[in-house]
Protein backbone atom coordinates (compact mmCIF):
# COMPACT_ATOMS: atom_id res chain seq x y z
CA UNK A 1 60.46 132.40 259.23
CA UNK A 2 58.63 131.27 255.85
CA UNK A 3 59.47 127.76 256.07
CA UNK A 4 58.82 127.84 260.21
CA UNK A 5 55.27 128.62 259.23
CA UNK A 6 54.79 125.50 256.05
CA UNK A 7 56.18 123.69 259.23
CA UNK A 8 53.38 124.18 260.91
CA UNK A 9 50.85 124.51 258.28
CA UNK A 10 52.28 121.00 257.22
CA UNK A 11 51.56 119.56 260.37
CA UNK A 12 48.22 120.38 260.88
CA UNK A 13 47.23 119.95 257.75
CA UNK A 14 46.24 116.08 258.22
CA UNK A 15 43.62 116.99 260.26
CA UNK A 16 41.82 119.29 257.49
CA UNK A 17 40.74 116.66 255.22
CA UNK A 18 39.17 113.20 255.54
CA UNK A 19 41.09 110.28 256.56
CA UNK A 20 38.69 107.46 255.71
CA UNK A 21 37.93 107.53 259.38
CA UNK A 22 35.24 109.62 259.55
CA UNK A 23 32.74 109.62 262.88
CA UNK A 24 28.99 110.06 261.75
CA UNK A 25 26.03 109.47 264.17
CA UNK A 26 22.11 108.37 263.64
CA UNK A 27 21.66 111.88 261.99
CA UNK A 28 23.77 111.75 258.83
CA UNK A 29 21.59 108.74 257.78
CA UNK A 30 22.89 105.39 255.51
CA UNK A 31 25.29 107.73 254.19
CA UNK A 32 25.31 105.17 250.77
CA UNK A 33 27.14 107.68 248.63
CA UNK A 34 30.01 107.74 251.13
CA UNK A 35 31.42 104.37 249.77
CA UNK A 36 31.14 105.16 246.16
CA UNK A 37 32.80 108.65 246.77
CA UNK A 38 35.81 106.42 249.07
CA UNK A 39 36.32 103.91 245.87
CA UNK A 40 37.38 106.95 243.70
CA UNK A 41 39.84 108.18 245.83
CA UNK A 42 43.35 108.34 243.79
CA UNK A 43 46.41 105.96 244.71
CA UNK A 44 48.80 107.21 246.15
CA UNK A 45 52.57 106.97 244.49
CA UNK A 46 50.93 106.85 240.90
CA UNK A 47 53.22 109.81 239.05
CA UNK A 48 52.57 111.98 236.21
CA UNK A 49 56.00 111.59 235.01
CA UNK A 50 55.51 115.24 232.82
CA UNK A 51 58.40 115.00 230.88
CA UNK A 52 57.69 118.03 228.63
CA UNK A 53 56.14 121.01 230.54
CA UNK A 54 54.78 122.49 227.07
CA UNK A 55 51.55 119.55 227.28
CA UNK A 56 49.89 120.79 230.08
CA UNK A 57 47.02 122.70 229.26
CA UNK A 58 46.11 119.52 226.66
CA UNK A 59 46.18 116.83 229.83
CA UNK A 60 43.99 116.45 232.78
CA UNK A 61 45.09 117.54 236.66
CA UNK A 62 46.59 114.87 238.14
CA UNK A 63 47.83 116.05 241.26
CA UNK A 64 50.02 113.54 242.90
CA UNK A 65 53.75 114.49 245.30
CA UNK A 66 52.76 118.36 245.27
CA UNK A 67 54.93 121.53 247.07
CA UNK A 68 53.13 124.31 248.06
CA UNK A 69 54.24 127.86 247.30
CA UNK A 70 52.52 131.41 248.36
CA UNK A 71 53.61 134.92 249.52
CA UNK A 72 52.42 137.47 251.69
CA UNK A 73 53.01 141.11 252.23
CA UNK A 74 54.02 143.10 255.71
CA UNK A 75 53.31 141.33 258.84
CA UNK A 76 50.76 139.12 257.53
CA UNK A 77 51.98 135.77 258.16
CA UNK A 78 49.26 134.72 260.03
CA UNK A 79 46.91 135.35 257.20
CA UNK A 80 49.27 133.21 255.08
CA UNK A 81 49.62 130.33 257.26
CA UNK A 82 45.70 129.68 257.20
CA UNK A 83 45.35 130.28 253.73
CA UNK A 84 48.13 127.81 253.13
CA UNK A 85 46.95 125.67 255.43
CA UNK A 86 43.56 125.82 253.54
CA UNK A 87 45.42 125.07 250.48
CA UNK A 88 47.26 122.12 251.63
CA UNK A 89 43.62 120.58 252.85
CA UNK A 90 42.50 121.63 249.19
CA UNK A 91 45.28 119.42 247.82
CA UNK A 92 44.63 116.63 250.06
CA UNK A 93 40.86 116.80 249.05
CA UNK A 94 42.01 116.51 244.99
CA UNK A 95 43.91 113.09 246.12
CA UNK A 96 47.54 114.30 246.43
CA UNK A 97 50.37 114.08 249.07
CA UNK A 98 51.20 117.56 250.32
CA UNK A 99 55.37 117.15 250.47
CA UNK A 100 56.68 121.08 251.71
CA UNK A 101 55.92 124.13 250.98
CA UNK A 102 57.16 127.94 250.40
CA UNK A 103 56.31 131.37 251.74
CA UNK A 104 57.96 134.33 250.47
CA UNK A 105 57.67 137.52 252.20
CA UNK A 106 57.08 140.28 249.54
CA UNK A 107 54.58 143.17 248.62
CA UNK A 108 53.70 142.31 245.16
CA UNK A 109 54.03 138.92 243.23
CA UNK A 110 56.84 138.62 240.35
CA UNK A 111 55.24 139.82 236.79
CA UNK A 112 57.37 136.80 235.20
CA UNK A 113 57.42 134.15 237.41
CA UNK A 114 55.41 134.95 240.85
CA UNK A 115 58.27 134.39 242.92
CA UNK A 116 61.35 136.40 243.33
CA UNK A 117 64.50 134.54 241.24
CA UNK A 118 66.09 133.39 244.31
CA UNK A 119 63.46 131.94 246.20
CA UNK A 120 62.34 130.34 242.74
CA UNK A 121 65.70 128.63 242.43
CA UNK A 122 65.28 127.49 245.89
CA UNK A 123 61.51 126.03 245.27
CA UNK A 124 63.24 124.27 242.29
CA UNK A 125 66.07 122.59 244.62
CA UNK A 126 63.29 121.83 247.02
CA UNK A 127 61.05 120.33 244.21
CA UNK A 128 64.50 118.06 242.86
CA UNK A 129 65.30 117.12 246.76
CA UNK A 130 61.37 115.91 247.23
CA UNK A 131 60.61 114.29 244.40
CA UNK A 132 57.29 116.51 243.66
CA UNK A 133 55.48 116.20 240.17
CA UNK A 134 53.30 119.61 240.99
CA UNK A 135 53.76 123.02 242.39
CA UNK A 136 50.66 124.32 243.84
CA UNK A 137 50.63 128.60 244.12
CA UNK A 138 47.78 129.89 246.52
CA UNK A 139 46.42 132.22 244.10
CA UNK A 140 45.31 132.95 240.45
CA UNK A 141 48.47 133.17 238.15
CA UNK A 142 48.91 135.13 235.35
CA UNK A 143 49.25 132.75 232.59
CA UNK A 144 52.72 134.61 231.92
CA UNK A 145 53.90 133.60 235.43
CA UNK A 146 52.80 129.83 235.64
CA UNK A 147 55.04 129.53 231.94
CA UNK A 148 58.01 131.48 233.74
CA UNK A 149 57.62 129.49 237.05
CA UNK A 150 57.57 126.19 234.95
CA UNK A 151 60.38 126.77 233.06
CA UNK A 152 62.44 127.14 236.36
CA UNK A 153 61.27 124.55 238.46
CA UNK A 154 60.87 121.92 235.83
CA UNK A 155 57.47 120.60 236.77
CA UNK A 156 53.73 121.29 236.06
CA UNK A 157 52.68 124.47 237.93
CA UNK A 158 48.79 124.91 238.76
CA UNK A 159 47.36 127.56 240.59
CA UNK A 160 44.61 127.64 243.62
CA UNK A 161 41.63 128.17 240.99
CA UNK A 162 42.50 124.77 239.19
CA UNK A 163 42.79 122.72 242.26
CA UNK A 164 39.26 124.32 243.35
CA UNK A 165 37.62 123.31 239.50
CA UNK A 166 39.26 119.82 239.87
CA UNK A 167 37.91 118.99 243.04
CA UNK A 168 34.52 120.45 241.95
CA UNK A 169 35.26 118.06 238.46
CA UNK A 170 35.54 115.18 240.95
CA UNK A 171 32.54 115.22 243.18
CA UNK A 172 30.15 116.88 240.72
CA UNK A 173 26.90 114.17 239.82
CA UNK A 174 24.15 115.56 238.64
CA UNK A 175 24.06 116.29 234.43
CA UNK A 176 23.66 119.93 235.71
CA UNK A 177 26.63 119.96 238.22
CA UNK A 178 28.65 118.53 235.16
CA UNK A 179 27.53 120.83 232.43
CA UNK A 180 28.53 124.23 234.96
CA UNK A 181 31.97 122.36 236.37
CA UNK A 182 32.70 122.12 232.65
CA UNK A 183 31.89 125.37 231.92
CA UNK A 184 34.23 126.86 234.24
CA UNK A 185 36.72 124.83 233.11
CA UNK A 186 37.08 125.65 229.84
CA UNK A 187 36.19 129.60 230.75
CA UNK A 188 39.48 129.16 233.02
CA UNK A 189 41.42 127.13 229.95
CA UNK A 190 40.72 129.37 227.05
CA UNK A 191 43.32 132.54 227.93
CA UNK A 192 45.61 130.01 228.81
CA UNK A 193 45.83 127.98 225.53
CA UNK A 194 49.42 128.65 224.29
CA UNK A 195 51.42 127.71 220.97
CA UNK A 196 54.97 127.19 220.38
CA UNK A 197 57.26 127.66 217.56
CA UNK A 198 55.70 127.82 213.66
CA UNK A 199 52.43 126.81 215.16
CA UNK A 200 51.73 130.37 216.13
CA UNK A 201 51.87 131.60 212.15
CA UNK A 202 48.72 133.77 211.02
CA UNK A 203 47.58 132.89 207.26
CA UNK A 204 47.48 136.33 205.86
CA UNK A 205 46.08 135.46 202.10
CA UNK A 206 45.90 137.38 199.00
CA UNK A 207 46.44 141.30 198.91
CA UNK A 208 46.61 142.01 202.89
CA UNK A 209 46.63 145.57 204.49
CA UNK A 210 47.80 148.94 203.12
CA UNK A 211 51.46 146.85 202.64
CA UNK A 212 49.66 144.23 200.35
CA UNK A 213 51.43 141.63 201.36
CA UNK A 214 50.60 139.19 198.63
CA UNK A 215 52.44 136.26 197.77
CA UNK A 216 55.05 134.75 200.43
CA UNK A 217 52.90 136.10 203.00
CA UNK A 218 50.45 132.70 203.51
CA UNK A 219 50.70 130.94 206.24
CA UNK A 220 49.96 127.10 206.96
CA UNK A 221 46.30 128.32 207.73
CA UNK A 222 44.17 127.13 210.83
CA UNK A 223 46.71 126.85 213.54
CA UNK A 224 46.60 123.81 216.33
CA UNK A 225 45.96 126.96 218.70
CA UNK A 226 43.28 128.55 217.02
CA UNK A 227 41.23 124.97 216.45
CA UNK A 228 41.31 124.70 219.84
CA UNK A 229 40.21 128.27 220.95
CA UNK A 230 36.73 127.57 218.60
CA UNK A 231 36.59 124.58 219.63
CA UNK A 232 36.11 125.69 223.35
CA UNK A 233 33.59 128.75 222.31
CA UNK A 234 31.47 126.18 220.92
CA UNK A 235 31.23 123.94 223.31
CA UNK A 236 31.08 126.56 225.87
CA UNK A 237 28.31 127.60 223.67
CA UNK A 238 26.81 124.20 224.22
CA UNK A 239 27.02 123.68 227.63
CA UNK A 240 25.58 127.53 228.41
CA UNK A 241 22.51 126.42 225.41
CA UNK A 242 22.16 123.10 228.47
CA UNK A 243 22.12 125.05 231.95
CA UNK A 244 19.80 127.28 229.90
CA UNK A 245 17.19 124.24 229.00
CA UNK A 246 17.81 122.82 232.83
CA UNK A 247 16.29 125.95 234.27
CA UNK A 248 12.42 125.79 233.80
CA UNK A 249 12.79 122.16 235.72
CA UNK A 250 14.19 124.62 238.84
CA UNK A 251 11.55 127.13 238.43
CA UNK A 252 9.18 124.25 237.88
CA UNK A 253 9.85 123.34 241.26
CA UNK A 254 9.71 126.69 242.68
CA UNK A 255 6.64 127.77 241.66
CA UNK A 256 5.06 125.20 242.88
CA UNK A 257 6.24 125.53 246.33
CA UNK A 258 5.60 129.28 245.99
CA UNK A 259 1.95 128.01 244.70
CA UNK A 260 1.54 126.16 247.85
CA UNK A 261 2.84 128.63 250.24
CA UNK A 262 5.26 126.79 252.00
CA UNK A 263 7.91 128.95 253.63
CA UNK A 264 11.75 128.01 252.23
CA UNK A 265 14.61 127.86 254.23
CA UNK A 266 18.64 127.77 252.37
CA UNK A 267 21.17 126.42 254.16
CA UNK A 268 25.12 128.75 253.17
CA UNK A 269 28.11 128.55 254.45
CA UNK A 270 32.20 128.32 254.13
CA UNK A 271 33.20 124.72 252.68
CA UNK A 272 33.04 121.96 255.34
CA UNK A 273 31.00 124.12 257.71
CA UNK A 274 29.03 121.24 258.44
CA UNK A 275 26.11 122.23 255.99
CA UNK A 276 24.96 118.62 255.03
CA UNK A 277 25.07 117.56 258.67
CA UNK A 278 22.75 120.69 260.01
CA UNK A 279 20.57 119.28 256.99
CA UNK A 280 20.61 115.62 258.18
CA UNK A 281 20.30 116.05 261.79
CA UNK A 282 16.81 118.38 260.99
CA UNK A 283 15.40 116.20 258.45
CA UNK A 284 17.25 112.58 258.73
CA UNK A 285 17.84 113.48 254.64
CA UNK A 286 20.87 111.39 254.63
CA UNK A 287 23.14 113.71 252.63
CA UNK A 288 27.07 112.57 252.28
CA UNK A 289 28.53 113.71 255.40
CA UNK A 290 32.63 113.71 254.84
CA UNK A 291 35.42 115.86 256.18
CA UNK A 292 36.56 117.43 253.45
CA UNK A 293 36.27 120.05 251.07
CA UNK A 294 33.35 120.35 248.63
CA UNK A 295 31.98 116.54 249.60
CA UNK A 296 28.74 117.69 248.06
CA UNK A 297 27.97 119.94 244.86
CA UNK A 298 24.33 119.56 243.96
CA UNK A 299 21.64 121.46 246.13
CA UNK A 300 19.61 119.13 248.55
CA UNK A 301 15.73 119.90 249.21
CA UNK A 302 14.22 118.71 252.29
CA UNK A 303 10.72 119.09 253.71
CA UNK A 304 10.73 120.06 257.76
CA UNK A 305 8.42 120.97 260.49
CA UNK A 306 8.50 123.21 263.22
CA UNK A 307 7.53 122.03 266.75
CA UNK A 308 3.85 123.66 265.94
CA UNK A 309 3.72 121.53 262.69
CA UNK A 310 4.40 124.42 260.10
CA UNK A 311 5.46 122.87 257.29
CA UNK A 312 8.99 124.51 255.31
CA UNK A 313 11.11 123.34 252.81
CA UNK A 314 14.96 123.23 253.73
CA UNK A 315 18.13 123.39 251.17
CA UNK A 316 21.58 122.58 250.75
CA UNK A 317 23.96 124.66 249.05
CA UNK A 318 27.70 124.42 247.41
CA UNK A 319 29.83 125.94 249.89
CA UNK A 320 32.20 128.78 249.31
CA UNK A 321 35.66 129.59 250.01
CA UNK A 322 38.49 132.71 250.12
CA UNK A 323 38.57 133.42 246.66
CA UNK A 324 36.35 131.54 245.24
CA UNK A 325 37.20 131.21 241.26
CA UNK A 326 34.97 134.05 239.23
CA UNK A 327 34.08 131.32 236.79
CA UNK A 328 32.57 129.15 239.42
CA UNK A 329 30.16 132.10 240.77
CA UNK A 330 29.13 132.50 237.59
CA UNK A 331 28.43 128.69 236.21
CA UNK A 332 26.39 128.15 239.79
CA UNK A 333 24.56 131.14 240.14
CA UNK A 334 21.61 129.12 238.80
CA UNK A 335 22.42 126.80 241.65
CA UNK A 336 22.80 129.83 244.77
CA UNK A 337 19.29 131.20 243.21
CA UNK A 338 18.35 128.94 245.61
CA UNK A 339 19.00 130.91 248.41
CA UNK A 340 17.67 133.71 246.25
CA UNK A 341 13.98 132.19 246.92
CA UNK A 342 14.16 131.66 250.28
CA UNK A 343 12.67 133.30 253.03
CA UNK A 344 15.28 132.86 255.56
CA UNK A 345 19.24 132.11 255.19
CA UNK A 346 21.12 129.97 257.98
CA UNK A 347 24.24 130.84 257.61
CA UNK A 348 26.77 128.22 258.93
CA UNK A 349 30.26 128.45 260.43
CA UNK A 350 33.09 125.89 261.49
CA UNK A 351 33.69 127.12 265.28
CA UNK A 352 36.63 124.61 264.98
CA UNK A 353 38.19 126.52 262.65
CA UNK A 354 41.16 129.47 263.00
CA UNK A 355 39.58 131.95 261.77
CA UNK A 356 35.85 131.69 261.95
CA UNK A 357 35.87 135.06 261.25
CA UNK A 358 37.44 135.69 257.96
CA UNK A 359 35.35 132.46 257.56
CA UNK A 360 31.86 134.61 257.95
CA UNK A 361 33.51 137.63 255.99
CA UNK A 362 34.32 134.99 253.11
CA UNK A 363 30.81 134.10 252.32
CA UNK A 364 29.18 137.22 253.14
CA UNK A 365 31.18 138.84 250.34
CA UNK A 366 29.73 136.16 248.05
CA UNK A 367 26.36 136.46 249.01
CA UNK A 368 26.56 140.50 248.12
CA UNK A 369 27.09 139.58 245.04
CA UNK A 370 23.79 137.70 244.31
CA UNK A 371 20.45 139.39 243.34
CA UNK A 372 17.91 139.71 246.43
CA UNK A 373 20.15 138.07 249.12
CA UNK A 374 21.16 140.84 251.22
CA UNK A 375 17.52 141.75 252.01
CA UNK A 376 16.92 137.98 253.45
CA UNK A 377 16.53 137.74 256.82
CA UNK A 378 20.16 135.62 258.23
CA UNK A 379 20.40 132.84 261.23
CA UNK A 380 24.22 133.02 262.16
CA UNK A 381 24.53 129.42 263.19
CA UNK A 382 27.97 127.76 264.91
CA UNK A 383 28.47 124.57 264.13
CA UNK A 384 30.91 121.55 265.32
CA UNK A 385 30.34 123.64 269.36
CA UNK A 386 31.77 120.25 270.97
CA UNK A 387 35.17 120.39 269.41
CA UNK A 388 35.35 124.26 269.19
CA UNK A 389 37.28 126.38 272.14
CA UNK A 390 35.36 128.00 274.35
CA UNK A 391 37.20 131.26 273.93
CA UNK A 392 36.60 130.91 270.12
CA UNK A 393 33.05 130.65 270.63
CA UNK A 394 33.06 133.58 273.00
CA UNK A 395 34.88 135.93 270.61
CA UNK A 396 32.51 134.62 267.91
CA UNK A 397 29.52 135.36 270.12
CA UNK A 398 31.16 139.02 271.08
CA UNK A 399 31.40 139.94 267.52
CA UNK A 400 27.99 138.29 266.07
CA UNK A 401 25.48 138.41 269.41
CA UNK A 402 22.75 136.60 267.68
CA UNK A 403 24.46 133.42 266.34
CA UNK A 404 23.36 130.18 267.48
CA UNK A 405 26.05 127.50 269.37
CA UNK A 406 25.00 124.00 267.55
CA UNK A 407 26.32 120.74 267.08
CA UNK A 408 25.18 118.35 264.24
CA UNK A 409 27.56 115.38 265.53
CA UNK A 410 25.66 115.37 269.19
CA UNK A 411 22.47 116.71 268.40
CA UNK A 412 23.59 120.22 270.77
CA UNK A 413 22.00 123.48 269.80
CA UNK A 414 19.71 121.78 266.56
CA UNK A 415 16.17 122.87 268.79
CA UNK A 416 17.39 126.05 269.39
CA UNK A 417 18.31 126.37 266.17
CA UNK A 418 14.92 124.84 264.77
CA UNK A 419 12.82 127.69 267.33
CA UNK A 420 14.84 130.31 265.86
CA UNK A 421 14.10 129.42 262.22
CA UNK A 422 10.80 129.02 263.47
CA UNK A 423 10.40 132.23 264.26
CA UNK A 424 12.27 134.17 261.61
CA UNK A 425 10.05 132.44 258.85
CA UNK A 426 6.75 134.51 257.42
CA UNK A 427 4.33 134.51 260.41
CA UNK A 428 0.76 133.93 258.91
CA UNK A 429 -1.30 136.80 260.11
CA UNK A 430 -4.87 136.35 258.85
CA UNK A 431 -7.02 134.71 261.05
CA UNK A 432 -9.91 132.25 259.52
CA UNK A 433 -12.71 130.65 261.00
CA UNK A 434 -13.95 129.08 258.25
CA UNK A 435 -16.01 125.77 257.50
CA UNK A 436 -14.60 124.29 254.07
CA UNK A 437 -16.73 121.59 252.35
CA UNK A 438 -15.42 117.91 252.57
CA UNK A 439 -14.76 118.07 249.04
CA UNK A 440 -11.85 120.50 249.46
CA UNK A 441 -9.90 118.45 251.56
CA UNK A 442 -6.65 119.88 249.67
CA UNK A 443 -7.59 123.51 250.94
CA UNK A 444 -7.58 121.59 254.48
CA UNK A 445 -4.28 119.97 254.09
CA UNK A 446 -2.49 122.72 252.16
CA UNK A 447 -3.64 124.95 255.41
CA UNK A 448 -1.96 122.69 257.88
CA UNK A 449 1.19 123.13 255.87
CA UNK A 450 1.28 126.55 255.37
CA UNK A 451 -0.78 128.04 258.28
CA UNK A 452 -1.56 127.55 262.02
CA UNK A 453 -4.12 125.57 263.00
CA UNK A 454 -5.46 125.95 266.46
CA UNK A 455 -8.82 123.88 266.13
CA UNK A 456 -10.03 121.65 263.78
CA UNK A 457 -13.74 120.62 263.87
CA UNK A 458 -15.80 117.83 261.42
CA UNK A 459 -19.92 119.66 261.31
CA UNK A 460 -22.21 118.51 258.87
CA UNK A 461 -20.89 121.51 256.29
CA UNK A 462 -17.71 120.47 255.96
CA UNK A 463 -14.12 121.18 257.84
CA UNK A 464 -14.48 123.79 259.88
CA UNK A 465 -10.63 125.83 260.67
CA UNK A 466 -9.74 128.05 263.28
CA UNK A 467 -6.88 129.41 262.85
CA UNK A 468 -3.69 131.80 260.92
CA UNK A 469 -3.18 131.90 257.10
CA UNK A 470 -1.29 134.16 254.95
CA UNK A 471 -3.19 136.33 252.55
CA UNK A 472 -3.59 134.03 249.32
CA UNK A 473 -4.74 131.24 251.55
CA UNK A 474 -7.10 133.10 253.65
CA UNK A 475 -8.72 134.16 250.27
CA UNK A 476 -8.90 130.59 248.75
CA UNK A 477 -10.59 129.49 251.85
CA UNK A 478 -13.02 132.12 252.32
CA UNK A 479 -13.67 131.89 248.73
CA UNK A 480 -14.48 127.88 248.75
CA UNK A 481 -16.87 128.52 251.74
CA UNK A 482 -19.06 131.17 250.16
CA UNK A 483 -19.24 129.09 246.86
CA UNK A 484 -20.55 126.14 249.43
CA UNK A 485 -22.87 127.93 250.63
CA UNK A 486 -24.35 129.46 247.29
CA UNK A 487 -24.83 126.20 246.72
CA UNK A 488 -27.26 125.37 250.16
């Protein structure tokens, strides 16, 4: 049964990731990062060739000829063959070959060596017969069961959450992307430093404890393990002292679209939703656009009108997946405040995919977990609607009545979509009829932004507006056209 379902999870899985072959239309833009990001891709056939097992929290991932391995309780095999199906597009994504895989059947992971002994043995046959270099589990491991699992299958063992950091490691470009990739890498790394042998000795020193030790007791001092572990505080230290200095460029940025007025939309969703493409095809931003998991890191702000010519900011966000490591929540919660600021959330889903819903559930349980986002107003939006099955989108619709149908590829759905963000942003609801002097032509332009104008008239005065502001606006402009006329 287990091995009927890697069968199929194997041979669907070529269609998860990017084959070099991807489609993109007059809405993704010159797509110039796309080349760059295809020259790094990793060859193929290249092996580790880990000879000792002991090394591998001291080298970088290399993930080359990998077998997957996961378990799942009851009757849930379903559940298990998308999230291992999801893991073998993961793989792909970090450059490797995905060779076989395992299920095991089985209420509660192994304490010593996640699998049960048997199947473990027969994952290590498997591993011999294929030739992998890399065992891939679809969850955390305890760093107890990733040393027990090595030591029977004979190869480097990494779990789900360092496939996800070493994909993020790869496609991260900004200095600030870096610095928080980094940082949840060595967060992950520290617990799972280990020593072997005489290098785990304590130096004990002089007259130690109630047994006073004394003499004999020393031992060689600093251990290579415990050089390490400060090694990673500090620089951990470092890189938290960087993120830290990087933030009042953000807020910079924020403030002064909140001092302007302009409404914010953030763009959310599972990974390879189709997020950059519903950015492109509304604002032609030209965002990498590639089937695959976490193509793009670093948050993308766009400027975009409605069809009345209200003026709104638009972002791109990392996207999220089942299980998402802790560490990376944490390193880019400066990056999903964000969607903290913004006044409305489209939420975007892969129709395509098996299970849109768990897809939805996924990122919502994310979201929870960040200040001020549940009380955002949230545009359900469906994308890739020309490849997805029409009973998929019905069942979709059934459960979530007000999400949108779209398509980025063919353009479907994006003005219904742009109405409907239209309409959930901040209405301005202070009507003006003011005249502004000419020489507060910014109070005119920073109105046609932020407000609706419905006339616009040139009198000898100045500008005169007719028309809906917010609050702070209305105030600015009032204000500017009583100190004109105290001046008449």
């Amino acid at each position: 049964m287990a091995r009927d379902v890697v069968a199929r999870v194997l041979a669907r899985a070529g269609t998860a990731v990017d084959d070099g072959a991807t489609q993109h239309t007059a809405n993704d833009g010159e797509q110039w990062e796309l080349a760059e990001r295809s020259a790094l891709r990793r060859v193929e056939g290249l092996s580790t060739e880990l000879r000792d097992v002991t090394e591998v929290e001291y080298r970088k991932l290399r993930l080359e000829r990998v077998v997957l391995v996961g378990i799942y309780p009851g009757r849930r095999a379903q559940e298990a063959e998308v999230s291992l199906r999801e893991l073998a597009a993961l793989a792909q994504t970090a450059g490797s070959t995905v060779l076989d895989g395992v299920l095991q059947r089985r209420d509660t992971p192994d304490p010593g060596s996640y699998l049960g002994s048997g199947k473990a043995a027969e994952l290590a046959a498997l591993v011999e017969e294929a030739g992998a270099d890399t065992v891939i589990v679809d969850t955390e491991l305890a760093p107890s069961q990733r040393r027990g699992l090595e030591d029977i299958v004979k190869v480097k063992v990494i779990d789900r959450t360092a496939l996800i950091l070493d994909i993020f490691a790869q496609h991260a470009k900004s200095r600030e992307g870096k610095a928080q990739v980094e940082l949840a890498q060595l967060e992950y790394l520290l617990p799972r430093l280990r020593g072997w042998g005489e290098s785990m000795s304590r130096q004990a020193g002089g007259q130690v404890g109630a047994g006073a030790a004394g003499m004999g007791s020393r031992g060689p001092g600093e251990t290579k393990i415990e050089l390490d572990r400060r090694r990673i505080r500090t620089q951990m230290a470092k890189l938290r002292r960087s993120i830290d200095r990087m933030a009042p460029a953000r807020e910079a940025k924020r403030r002064s679209r909140r001092t302007a007025r302009i409404p914010s939309v953030a763009i959310v969703g599972y990974t390879n939703a189709g997020k950059s493409s519903i950015l492109n095809a509304i604002t032609g931003a030209g965002v990498l656009v590639e089937n695959a998991l976490f193509a793009t890191l670093d948050p993308t702000v766009r400027r975009a009108r409605t069809s009345e010519g209200r003026e709104f900011t638009i972002a791109d966000t990392v996207g999220f997946v089942r299980n998402l490591p802790t560490q990376l929540v944490e390193a880019f919660r400066s990056t999903l405040e964000e969607a903290a600021e913004a006044d409305v959330i489209v939420h975007v889903v892969d129709g395509a995919h098996p299970d849109p819903i768990g897809q939805i559930a996924a990122v919502r349980a994310v979201l929870a977990d960040i200040d001020g986002l549940p009380d955002i107003p949230e545009l359900l939006v469906i994308n890739k609607a020309d490849a997805a099955d029409a009973d998929a989108l019905a069942m979709i619709a059934g459960k979530e009545p007000a999400s949108i149908a779209v398509s980025a590829h063919t353009g479907q759905g994006i003005g219904t979509l742009m109405d409907a963000i239209a309409a959930a942003l901040p209405q301005p609801h202070v009507r003006i009829d003011v005249v502004v002097p000419y020489d507060r032509g910014d109070l005119v332009s920073h109105a046609y932004r932020a407000g609706t104008i419905e006339t616009i008239e040139h009198v000898e005065a100045g500008t005169r507006l007719v028309g809906s502001v917010d609050d702070q606006l209305a105030a600015l402009l009032l204000a500017s056209a009583a100190d004109a006329a105290t001046k008449i």
